[in-house]
Protein backbone atom coordinates (compact mmCIF):
# COMPACT_ATOMS: atom_id res chain seq x y z
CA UNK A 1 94.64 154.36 124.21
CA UNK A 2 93.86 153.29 127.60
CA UNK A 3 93.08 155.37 130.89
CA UNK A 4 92.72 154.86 134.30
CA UNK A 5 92.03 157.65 136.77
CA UNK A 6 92.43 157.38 140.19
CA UNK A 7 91.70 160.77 142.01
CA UNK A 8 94.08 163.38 140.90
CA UNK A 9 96.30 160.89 139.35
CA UNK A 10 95.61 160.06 135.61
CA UNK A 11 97.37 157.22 133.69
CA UNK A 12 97.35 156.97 130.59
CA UNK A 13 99.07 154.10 127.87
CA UNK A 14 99.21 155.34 124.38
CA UNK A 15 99.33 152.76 121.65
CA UNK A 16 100.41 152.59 117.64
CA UNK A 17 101.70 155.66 116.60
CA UNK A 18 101.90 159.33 117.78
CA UNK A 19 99.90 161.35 115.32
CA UNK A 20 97.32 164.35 114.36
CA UNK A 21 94.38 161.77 115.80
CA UNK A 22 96.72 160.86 119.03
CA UNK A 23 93.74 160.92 121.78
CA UNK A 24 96.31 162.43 124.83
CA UNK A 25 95.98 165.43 123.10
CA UNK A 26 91.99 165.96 124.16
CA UNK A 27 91.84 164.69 127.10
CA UNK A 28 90.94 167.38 129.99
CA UNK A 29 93.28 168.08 132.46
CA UNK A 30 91.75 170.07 134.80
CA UNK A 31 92.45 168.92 138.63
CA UNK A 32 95.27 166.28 137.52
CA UNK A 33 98.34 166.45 139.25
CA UNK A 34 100.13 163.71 138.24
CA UNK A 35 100.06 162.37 134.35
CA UNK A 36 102.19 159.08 133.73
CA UNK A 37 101.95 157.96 130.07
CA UNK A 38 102.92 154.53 129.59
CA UNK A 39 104.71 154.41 125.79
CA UNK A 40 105.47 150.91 125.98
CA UNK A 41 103.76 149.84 122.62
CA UNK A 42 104.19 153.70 120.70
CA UNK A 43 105.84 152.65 117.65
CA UNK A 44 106.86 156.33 116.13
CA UNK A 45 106.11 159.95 115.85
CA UNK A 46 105.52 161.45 112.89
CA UNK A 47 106.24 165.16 112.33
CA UNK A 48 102.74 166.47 112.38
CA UNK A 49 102.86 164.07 116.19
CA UNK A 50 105.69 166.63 117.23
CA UNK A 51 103.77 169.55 116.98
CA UNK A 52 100.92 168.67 118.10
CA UNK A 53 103.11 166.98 120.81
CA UNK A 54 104.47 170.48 121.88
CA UNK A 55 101.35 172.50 121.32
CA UNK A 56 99.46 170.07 123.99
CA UNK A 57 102.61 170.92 126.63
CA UNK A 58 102.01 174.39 126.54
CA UNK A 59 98.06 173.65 127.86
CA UNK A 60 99.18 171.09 130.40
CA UNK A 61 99.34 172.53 134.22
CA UNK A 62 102.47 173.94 135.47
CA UNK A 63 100.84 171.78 138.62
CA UNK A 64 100.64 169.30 136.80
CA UNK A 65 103.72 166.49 136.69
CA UNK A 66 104.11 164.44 133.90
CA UNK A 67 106.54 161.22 133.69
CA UNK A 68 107.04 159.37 130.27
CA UNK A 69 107.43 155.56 131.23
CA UNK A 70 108.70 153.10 128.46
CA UNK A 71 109.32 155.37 125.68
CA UNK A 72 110.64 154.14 122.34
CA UNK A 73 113.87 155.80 121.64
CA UNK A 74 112.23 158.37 118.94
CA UNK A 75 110.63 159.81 121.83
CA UNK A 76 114.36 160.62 123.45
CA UNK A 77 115.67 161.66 120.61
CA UNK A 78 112.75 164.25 119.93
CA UNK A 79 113.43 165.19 123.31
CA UNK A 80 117.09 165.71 122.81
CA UNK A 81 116.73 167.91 120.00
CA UNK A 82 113.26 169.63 119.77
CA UNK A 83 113.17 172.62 121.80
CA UNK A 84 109.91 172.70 123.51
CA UNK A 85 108.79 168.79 123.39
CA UNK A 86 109.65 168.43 127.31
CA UNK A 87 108.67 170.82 129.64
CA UNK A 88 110.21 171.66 133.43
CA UNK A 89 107.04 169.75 134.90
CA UNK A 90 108.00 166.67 132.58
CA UNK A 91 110.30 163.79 133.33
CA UNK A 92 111.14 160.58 131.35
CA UNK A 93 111.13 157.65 133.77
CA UNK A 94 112.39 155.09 131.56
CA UNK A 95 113.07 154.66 127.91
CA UNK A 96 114.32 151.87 125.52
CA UNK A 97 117.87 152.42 124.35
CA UNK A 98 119.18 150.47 121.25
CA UNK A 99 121.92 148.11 121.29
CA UNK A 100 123.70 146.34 118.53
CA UNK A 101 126.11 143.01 118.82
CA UNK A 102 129.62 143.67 117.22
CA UNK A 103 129.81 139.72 117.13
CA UNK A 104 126.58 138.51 115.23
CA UNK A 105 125.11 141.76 114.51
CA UNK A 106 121.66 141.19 116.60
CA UNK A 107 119.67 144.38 117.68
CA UNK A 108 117.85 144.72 120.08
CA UNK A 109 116.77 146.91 123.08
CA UNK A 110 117.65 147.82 126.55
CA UNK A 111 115.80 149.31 129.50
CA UNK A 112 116.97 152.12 131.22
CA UNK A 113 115.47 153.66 134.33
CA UNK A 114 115.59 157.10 135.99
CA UNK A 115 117.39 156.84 139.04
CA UNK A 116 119.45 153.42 138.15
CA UNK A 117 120.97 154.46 134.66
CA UNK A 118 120.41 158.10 134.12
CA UNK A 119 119.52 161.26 136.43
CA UNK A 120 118.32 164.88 135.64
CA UNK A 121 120.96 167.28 136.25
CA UNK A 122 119.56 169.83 139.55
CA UNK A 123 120.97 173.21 140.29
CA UNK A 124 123.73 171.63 142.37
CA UNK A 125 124.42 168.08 140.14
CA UNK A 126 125.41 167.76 137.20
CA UNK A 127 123.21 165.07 135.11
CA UNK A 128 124.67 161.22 135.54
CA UNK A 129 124.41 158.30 133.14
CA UNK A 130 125.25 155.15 133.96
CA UNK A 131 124.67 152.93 131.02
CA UNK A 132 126.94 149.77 130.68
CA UNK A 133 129.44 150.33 127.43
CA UNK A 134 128.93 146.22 126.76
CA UNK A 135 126.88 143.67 127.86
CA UNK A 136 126.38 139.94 126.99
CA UNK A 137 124.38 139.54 123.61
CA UNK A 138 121.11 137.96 123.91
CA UNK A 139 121.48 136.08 120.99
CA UNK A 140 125.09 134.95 120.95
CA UNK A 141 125.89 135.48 124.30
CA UNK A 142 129.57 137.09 123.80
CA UNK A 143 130.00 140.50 125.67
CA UNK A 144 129.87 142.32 122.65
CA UNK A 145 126.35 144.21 123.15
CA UNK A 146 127.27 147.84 122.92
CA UNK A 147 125.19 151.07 122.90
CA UNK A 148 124.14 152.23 118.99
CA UNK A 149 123.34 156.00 119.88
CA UNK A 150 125.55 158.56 120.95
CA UNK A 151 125.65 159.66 124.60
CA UNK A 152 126.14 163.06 124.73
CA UNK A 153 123.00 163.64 121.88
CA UNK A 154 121.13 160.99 123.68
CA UNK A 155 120.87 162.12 126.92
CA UNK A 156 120.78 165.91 126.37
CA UNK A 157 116.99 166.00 127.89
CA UNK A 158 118.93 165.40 131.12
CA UNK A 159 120.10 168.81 131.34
């Protein structure tokens, strides 16, 4: 794990797995206001990761704003379905989504950003996704890259 603090704002890129021993869990909070953790290299969470996952929310700052950048797709899908791993404070900026080729069968991973692909749903919008249904396949270049997760389950943190 790697930090770098720069007044109020704390950054923080978590590496390997999300565990019991994860080190976001004791680092102090106290006069941060804005958290970004980097997942870019998380591999997985285990289960004992979730809980402690959603036991360190409940002690982060309600002034505190936290935005998950790179996250694997395990960490949407936790926060799709566990009640409690995202807070109102807490946004995911960008995740990885999988992708599979109905041609060759290559899989592999696409970006997708807050703003360009996906929004959060406000009092007044409804949530919007924007994620191409098929793109050209890295590997054999047909347009037969296509989305292997469901939407509506996916994207349930948006609401």
């Amino acid at each position: 794990m790697k930090t770098d603090r720069n007044g109020s704002q704390l950054r923080v890129t978590l590496d390997g797995s999300i565990g019991e021993t994860t080190q976001l869990f004791s680092i102090p909070l106290a006069g941060i206001t804005e958290l970004v953790v980097d997942m870019s290299t998380v591999t997985y969470i285990n289960s004992i990761g979730v809980r402690h996952w959603i036991l360190w929310t409940v002690k982060v700052p309600l002034a505190c704003k936290v935005k998950l950048e790179n996250c694997p797709f395990v960490i949407v899908s936790q926060a799709s379905t566990v009640l409690g791993f995202v807070t109102p404070n807490m946004s995911i900026d960008s995740f990885r989504m999988p992708y599979t080729c109905e041609s060759c069968h290559y899989e592999g991973y696409v970006s997708a950003k807050r703003s360009k692909d996906y929004e959060y749903s406000t009092p007044t919008t409804p949530k919007r996704t924007n994620v191409p249904p098929k793109l050209e396949c890295p590997k054999c270049h047909k347009p037969t890259f296509v989305p292997d997760f469901l939407f509506d389950k996916t994207f349930k943190f948006l609401t």
